[in-house]
N, C-alpha and C. Protein backbone atom coordinates (compact mmCIF):
# COMPACT_ATOMS: atom_id res chain seq x y z
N UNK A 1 58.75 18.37 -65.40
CA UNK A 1 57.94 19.43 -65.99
C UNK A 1 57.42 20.37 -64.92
N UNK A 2 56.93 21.60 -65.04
CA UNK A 2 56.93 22.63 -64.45
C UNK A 2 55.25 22.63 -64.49
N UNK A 3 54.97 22.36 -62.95
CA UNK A 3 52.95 22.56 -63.34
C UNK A 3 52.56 23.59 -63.04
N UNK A 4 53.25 25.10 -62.50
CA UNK A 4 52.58 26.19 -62.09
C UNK A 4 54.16 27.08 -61.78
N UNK A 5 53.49 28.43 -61.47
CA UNK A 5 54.71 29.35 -61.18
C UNK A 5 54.95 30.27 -62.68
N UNK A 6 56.06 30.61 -62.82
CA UNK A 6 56.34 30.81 -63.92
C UNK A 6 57.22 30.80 -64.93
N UNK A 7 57.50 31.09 -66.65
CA UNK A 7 58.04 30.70 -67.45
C UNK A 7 59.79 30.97 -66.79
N UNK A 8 60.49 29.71 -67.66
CA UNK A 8 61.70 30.22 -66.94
C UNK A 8 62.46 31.49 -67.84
N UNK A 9 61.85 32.32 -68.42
CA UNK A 9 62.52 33.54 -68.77
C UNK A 9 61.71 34.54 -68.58
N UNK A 10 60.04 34.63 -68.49
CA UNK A 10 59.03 35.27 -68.72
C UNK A 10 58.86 35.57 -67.10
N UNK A 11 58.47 36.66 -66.59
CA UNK A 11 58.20 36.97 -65.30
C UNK A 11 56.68 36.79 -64.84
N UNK A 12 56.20 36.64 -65.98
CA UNK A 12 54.74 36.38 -66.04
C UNK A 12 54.31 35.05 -65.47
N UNK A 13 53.48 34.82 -64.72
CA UNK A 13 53.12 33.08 -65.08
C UNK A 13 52.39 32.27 -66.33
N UNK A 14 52.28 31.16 -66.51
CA UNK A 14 51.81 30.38 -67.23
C UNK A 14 50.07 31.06 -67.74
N UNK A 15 49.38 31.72 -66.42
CA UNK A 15 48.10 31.76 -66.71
C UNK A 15 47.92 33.48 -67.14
N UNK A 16 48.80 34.08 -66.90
CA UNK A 16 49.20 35.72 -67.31
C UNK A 16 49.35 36.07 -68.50
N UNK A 17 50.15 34.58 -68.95
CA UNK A 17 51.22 35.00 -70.16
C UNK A 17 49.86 34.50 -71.10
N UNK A 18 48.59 33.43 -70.58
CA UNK A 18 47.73 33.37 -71.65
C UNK A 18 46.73 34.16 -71.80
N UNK A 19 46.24 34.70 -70.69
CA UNK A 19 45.41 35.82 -70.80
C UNK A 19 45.70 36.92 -71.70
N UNK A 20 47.63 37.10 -71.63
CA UNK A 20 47.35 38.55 -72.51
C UNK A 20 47.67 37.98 -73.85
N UNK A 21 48.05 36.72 -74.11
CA UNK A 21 47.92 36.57 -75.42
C UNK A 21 46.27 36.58 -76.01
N UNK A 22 45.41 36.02 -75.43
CA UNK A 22 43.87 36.17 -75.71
C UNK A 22 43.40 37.79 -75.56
N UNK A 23 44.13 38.48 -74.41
CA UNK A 23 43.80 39.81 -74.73
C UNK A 23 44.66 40.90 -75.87
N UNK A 24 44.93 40.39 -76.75
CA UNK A 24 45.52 40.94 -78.06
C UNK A 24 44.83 40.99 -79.13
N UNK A 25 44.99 42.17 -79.97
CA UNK A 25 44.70 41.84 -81.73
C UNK A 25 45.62 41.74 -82.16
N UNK A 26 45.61 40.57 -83.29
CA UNK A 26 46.69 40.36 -84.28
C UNK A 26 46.31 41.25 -85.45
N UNK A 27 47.07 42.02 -85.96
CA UNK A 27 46.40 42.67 -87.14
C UNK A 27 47.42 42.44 -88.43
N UNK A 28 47.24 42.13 -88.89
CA UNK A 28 47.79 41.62 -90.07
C UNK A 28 47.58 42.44 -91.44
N UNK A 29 48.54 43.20 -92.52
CA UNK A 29 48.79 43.98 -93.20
C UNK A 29 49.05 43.17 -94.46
N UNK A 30 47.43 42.42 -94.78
CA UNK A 30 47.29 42.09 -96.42
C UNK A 30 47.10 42.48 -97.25
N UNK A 31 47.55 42.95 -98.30
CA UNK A 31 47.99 43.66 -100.05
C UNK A 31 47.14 45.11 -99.76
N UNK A 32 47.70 45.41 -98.52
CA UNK A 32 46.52 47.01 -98.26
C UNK A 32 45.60 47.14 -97.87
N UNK A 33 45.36 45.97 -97.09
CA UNK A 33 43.92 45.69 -96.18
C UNK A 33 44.50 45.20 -95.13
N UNK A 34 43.51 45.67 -93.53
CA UNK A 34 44.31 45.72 -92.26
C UNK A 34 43.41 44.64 -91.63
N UNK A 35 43.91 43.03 -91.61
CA UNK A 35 42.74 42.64 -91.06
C UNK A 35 42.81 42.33 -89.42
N UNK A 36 41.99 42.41 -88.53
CA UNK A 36 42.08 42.27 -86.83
C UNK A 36 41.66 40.63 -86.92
N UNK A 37 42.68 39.79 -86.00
CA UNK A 37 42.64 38.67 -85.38
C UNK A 37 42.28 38.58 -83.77
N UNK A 38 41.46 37.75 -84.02
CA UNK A 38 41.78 37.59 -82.24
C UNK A 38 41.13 36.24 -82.23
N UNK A 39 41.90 35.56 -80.62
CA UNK A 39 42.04 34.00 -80.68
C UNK A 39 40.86 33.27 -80.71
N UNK A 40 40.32 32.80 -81.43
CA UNK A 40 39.32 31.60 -81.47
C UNK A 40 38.08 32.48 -81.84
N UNK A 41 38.10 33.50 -82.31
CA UNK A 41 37.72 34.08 -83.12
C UNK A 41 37.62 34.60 -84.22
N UNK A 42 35.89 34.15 -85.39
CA UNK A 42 36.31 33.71 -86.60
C UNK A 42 36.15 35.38 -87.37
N UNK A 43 37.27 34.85 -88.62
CA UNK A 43 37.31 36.43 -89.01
C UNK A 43 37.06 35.74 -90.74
N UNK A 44 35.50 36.84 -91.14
CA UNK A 44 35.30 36.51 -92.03
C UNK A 44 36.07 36.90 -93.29
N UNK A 45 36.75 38.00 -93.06
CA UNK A 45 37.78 38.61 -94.21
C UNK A 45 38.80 38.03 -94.11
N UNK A 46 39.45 37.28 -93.12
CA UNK A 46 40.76 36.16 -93.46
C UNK A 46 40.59 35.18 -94.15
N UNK A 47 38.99 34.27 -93.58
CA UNK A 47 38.71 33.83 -94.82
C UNK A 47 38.72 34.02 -96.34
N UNK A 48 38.18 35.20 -96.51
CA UNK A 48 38.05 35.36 -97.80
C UNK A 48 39.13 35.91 -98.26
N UNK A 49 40.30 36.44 -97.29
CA UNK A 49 41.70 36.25 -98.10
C UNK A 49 42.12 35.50 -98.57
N UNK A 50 42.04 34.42 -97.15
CA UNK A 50 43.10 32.80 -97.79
C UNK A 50 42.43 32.29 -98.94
N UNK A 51 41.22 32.08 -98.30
CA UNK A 51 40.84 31.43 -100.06
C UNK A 51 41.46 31.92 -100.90
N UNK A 52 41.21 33.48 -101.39
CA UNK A 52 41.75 34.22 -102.48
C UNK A 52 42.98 33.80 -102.89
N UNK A 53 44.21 33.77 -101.68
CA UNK A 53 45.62 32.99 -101.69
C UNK A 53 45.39 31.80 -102.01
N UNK A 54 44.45 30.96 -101.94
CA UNK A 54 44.48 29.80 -102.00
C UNK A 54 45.46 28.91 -101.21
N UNK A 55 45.29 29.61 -99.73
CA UNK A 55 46.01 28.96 -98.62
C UNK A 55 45.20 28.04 -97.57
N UNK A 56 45.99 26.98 -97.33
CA UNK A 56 44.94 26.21 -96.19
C UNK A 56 45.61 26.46 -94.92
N UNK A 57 47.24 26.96 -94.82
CA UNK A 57 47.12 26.91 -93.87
C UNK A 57 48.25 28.29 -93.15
N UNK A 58 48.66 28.90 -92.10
CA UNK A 58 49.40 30.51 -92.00
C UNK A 58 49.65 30.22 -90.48
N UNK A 59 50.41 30.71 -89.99
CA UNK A 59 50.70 31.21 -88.66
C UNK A 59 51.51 32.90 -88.65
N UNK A 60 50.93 33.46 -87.20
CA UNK A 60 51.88 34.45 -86.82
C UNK A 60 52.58 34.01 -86.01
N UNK A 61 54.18 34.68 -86.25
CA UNK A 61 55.05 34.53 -85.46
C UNK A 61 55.75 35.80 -85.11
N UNK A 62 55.87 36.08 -84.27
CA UNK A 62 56.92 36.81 -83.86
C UNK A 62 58.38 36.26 -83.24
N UNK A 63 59.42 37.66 -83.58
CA UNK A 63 60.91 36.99 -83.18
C UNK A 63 61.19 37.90 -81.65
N UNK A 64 60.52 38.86 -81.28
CA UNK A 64 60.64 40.00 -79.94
C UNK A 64 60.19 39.38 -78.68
N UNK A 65 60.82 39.90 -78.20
CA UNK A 65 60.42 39.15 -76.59
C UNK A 65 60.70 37.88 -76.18
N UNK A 66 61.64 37.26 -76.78
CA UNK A 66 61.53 35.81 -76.55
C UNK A 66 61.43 35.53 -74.85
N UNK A 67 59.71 34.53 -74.93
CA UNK A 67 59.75 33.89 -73.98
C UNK A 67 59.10 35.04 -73.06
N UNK A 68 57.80 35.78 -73.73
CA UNK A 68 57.38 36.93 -72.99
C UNK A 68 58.08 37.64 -71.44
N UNK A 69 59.56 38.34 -72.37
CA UNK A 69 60.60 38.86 -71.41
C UNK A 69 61.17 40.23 -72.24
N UNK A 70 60.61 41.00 -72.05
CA UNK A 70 60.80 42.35 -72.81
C UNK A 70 62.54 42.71 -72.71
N UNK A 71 63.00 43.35 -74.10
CA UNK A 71 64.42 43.29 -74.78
C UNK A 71 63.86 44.68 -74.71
N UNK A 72 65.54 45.62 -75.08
CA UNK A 72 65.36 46.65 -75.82
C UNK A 72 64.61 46.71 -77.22
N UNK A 73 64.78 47.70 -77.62
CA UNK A 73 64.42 48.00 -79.21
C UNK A 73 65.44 47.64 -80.11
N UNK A 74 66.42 48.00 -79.65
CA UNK A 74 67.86 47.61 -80.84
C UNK A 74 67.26 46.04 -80.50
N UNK A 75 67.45 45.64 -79.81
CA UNK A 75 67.58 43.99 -79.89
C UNK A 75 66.32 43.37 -80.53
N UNK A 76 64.94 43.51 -80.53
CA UNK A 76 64.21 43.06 -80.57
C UNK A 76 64.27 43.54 -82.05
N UNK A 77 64.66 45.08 -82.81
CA UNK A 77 64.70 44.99 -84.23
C UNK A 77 66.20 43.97 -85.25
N UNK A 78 67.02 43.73 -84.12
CA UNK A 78 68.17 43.20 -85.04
C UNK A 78 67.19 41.39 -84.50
N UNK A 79 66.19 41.13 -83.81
CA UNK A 79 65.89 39.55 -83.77
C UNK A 79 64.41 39.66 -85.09
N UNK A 80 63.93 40.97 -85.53
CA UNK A 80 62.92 40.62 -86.11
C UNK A 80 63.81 40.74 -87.87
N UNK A 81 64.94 41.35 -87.89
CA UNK A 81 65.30 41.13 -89.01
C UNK A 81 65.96 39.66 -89.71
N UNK A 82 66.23 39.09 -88.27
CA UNK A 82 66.37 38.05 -88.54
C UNK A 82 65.53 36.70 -89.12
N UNK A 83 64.49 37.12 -88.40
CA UNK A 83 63.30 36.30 -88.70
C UNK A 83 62.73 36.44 -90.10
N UNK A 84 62.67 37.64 -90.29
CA UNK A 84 62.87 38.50 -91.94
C UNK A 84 63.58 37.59 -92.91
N UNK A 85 65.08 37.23 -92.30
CA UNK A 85 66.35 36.37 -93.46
C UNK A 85 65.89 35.15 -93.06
N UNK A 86 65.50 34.31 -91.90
CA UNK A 86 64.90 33.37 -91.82
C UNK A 86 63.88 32.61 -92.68
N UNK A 87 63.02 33.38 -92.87
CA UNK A 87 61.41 33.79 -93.83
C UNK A 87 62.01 33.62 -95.11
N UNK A 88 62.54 34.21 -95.12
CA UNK A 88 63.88 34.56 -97.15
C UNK A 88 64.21 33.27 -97.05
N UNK A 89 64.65 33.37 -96.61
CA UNK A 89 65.60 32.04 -96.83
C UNK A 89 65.08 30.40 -97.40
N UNK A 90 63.83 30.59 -96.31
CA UNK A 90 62.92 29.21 -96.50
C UNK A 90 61.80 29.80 -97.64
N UNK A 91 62.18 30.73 -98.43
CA UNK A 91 61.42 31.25 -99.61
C UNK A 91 59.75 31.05 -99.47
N UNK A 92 59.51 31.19 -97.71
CA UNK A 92 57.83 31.10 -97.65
C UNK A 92 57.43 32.59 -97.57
N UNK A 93 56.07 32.52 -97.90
CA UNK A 93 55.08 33.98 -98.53
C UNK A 93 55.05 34.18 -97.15
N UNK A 94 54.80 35.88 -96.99
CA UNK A 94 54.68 36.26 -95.50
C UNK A 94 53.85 37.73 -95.92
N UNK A 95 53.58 38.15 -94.97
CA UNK A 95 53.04 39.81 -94.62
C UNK A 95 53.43 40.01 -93.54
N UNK A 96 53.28 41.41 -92.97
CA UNK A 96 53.64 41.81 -91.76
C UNK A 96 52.41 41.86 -90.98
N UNK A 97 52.68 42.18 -89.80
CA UNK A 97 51.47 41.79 -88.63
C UNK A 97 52.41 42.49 -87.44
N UNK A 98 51.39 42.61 -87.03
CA UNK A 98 51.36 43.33 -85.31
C UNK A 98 50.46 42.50 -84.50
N UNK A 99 51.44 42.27 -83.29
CA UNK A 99 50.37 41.84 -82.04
C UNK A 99 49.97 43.01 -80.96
N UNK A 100 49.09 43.81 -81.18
CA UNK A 100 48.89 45.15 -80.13
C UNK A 100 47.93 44.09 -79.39
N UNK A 101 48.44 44.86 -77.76
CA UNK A 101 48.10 44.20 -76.43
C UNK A 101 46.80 44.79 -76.22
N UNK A 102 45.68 44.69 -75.67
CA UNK A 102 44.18 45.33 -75.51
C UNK A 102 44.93 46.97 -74.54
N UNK A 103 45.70 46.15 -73.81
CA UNK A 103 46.03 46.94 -72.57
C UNK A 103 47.62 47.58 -72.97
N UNK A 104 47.82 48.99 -72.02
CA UNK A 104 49.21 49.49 -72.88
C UNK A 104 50.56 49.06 -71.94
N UNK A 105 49.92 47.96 -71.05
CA UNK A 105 51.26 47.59 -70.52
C UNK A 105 52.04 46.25 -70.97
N UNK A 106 52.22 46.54 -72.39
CA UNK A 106 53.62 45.96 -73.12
C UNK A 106 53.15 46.18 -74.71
N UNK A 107 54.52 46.12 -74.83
CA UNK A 107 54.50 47.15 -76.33
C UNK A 107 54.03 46.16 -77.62
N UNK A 108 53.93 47.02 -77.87
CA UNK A 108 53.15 46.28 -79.63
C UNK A 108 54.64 45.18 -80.10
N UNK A 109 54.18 44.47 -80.97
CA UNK A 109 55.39 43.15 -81.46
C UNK A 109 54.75 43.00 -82.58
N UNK A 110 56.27 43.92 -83.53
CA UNK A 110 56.19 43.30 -84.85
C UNK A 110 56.40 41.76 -85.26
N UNK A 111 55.10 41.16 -85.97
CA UNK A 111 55.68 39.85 -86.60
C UNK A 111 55.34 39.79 -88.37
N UNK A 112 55.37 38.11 -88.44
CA UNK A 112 54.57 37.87 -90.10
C UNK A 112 53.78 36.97 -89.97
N UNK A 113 52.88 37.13 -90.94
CA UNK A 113 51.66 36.23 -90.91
C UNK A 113 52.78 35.22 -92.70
N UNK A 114 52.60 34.05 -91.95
CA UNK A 114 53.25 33.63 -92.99
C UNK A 114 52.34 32.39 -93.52
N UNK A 115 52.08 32.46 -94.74
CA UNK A 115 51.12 31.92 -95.68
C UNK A 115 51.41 29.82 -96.34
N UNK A 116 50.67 28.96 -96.36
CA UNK A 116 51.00 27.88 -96.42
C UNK A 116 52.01 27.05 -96.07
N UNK A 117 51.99 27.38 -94.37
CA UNK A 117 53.05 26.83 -93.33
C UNK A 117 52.24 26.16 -92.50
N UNK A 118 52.79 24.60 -92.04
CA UNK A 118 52.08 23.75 -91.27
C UNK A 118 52.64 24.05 -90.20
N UNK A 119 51.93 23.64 -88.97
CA UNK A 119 51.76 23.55 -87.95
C UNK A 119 53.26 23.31 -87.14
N UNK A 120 54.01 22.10 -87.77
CA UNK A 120 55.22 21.85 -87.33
C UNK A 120 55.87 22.63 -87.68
N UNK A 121 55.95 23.17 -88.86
CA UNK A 121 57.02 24.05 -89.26
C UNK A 121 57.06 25.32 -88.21
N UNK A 122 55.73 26.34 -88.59
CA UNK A 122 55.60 27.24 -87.81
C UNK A 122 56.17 27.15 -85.96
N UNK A 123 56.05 25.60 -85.48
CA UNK A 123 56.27 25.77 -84.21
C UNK A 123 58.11 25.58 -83.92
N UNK A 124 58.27 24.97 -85.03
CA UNK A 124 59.74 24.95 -85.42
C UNK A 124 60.59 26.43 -85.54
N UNK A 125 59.89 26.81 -86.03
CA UNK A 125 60.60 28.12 -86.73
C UNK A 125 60.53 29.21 -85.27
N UNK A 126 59.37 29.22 -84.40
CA UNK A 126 59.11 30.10 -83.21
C UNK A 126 59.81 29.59 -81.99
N UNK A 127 60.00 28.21 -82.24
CA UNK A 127 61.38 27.97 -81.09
C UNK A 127 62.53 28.13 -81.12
N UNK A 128 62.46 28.21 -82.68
CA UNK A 128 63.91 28.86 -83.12
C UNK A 128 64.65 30.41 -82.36
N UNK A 129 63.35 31.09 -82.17
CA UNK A 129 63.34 32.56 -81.45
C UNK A 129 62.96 33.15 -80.10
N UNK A 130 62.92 31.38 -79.72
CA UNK A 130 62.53 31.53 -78.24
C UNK A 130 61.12 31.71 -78.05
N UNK A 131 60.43 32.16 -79.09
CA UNK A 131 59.10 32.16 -78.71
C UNK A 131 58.06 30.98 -77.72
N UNK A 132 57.19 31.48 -76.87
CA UNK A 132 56.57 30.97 -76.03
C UNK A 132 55.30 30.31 -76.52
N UNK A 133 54.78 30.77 -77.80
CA UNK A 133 53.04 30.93 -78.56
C UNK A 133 53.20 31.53 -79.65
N UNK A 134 52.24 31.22 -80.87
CA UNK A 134 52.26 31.53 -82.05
C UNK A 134 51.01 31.67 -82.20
N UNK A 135 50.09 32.03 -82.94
CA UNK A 135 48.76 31.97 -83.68
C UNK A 135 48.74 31.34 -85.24
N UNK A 136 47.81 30.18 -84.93
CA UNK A 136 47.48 29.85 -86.35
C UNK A 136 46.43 29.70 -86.97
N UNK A 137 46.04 29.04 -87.66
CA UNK A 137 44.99 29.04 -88.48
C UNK A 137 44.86 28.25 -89.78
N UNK A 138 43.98 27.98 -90.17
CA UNK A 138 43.12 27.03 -91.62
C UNK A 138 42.13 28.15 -92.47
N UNK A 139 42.08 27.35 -93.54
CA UNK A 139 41.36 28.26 -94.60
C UNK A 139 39.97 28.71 -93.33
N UNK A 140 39.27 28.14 -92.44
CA UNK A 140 38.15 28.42 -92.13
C UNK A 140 38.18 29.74 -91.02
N UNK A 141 39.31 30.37 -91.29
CA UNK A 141 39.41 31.45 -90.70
C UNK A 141 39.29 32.04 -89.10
N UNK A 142 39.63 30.90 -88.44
CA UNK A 142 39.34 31.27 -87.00
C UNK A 142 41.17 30.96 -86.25
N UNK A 143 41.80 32.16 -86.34
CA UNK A 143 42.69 31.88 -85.14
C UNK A 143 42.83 31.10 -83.96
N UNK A 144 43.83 29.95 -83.93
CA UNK A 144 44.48 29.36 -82.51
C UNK A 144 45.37 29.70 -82.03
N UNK A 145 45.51 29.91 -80.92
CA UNK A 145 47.09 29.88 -80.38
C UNK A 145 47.81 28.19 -79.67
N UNK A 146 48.67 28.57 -80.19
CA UNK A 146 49.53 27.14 -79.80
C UNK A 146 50.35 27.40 -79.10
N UNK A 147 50.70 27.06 -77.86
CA UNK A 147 52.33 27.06 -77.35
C UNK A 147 53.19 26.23 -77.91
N UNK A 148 54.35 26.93 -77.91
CA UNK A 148 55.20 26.24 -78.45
C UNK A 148 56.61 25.02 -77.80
N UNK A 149 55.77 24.81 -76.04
CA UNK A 149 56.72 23.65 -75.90
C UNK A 149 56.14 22.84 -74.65
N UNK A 150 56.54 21.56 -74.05
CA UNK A 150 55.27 20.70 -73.46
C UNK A 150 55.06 21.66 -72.08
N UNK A 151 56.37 22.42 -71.88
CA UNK A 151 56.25 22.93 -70.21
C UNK A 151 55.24 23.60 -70.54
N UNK A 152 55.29 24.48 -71.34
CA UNK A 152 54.18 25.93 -71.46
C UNK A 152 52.80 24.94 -71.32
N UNK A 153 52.40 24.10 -72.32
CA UNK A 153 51.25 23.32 -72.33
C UNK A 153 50.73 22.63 -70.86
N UNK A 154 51.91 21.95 -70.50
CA UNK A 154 51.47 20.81 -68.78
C UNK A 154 50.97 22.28 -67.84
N UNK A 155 51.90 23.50 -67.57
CA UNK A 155 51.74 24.25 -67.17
C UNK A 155 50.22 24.73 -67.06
N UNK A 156 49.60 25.10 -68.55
CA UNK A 156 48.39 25.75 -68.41
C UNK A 156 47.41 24.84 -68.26
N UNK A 157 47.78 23.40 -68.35
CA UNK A 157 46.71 22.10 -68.15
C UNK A 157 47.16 21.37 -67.44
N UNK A 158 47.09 21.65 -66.26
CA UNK A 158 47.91 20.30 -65.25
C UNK A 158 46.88 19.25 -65.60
C-alpha cells in the first residue's frame, strides 16, 4: 500500500486531492430547487427533501476525471453519458449535480445525486469509473465523503 506521494493517475497527492474535495460545493438540481452541499456539512433543505423522497440513503457520483486526472471534454461527456446508461440500467432515481471547485483551478464535474443507494453500491458503481471519492449521505442530511479504495484511505491515514 502506498502511505504518501501521490495517486497513481492523479498528479495531485493524497492530501491535495482531499482538500479540494472539502473545498467544493456539490449542488444538486432537485425538481427545480438548487440545493449547495458541502462535506460534513448539515444541509437543512436536503433534509427536508429526502424525507419528502422518503429516502434514507443517496450518493454523488461522478464519471469525469477518473482518479482526479483531467480528460478532455469529448471524453469526460462520452464517460458521463455512460454513467447516465449505467444509472438506466440499474433503474435507480437520480438528479443531476455539479461539483464546482471553491477555486477556478479545475473545472466544474457534472454528476448525479442518486437517491436510495447504499453505501456499497454507490462505491461499486464509482470504481466502476475510476473514481477516487464520492459524497454521501442519510436522511439526516449531512454530506460524507468516502474514498473509494484502501490506497486512497491508508494514504490519507497512515
Amino acid at each position: 500500500m502506498i502511505k504518501t506521494g501521490k495517486t497513481q493517475s492523479s498528479p495531485l497527492s493524497f492530501a491535495e486531492l482531499d482538500t479540494a474535495y472539502r473545498a467544493t460545493v456539490y449542488l444538486m438540481h432537485l425538481r427545480g430547487e438548487a440545493i449547495r452541499l458541502r462535506v460534513d456539512q448539515h444541509s437543512p433543505e436536503l433534509s427536508k427533501f429526502l424525507e419528502h423522497a422518503q429516502c434514507e440513503q443517496w450518493a454523488f457520483i461522478s464519471a469525469v476525471n477518473p482518479g482526479s486526472e483531467l480528460l478532455s471534454e469529448a471524453a469526460n461527456a462520452g464517460r458521463h453519458r455512460k454513467l447516465l446508461a449505467a444509472v438506466s440500467s440499474q433503474k435507480l432515481v437520480y438528479f443531476p449535480g455539479d461539483a464546482v471547485p471553491d477555486t477556478g483551478k479545475w473545472p466544474i464535474e457534472p454528476g448525479l445525486m442518486l437517491l436510495h443507494i447504499n453505501l456499497e453500491q454507490a462505491l461499486s458503481l464509482a470504481q466502476e469509473f475510476g473514481q477516487a471519492a464520492i459524497l454521501t449521505g442519510q436522511r439526516n442530511g449531512i454530506p460524507r465523503l468516502h474514498y473509494c479504495s484502501d490506497q486512497i484511505i491508508s494514504a490519507l491515514c497512515p
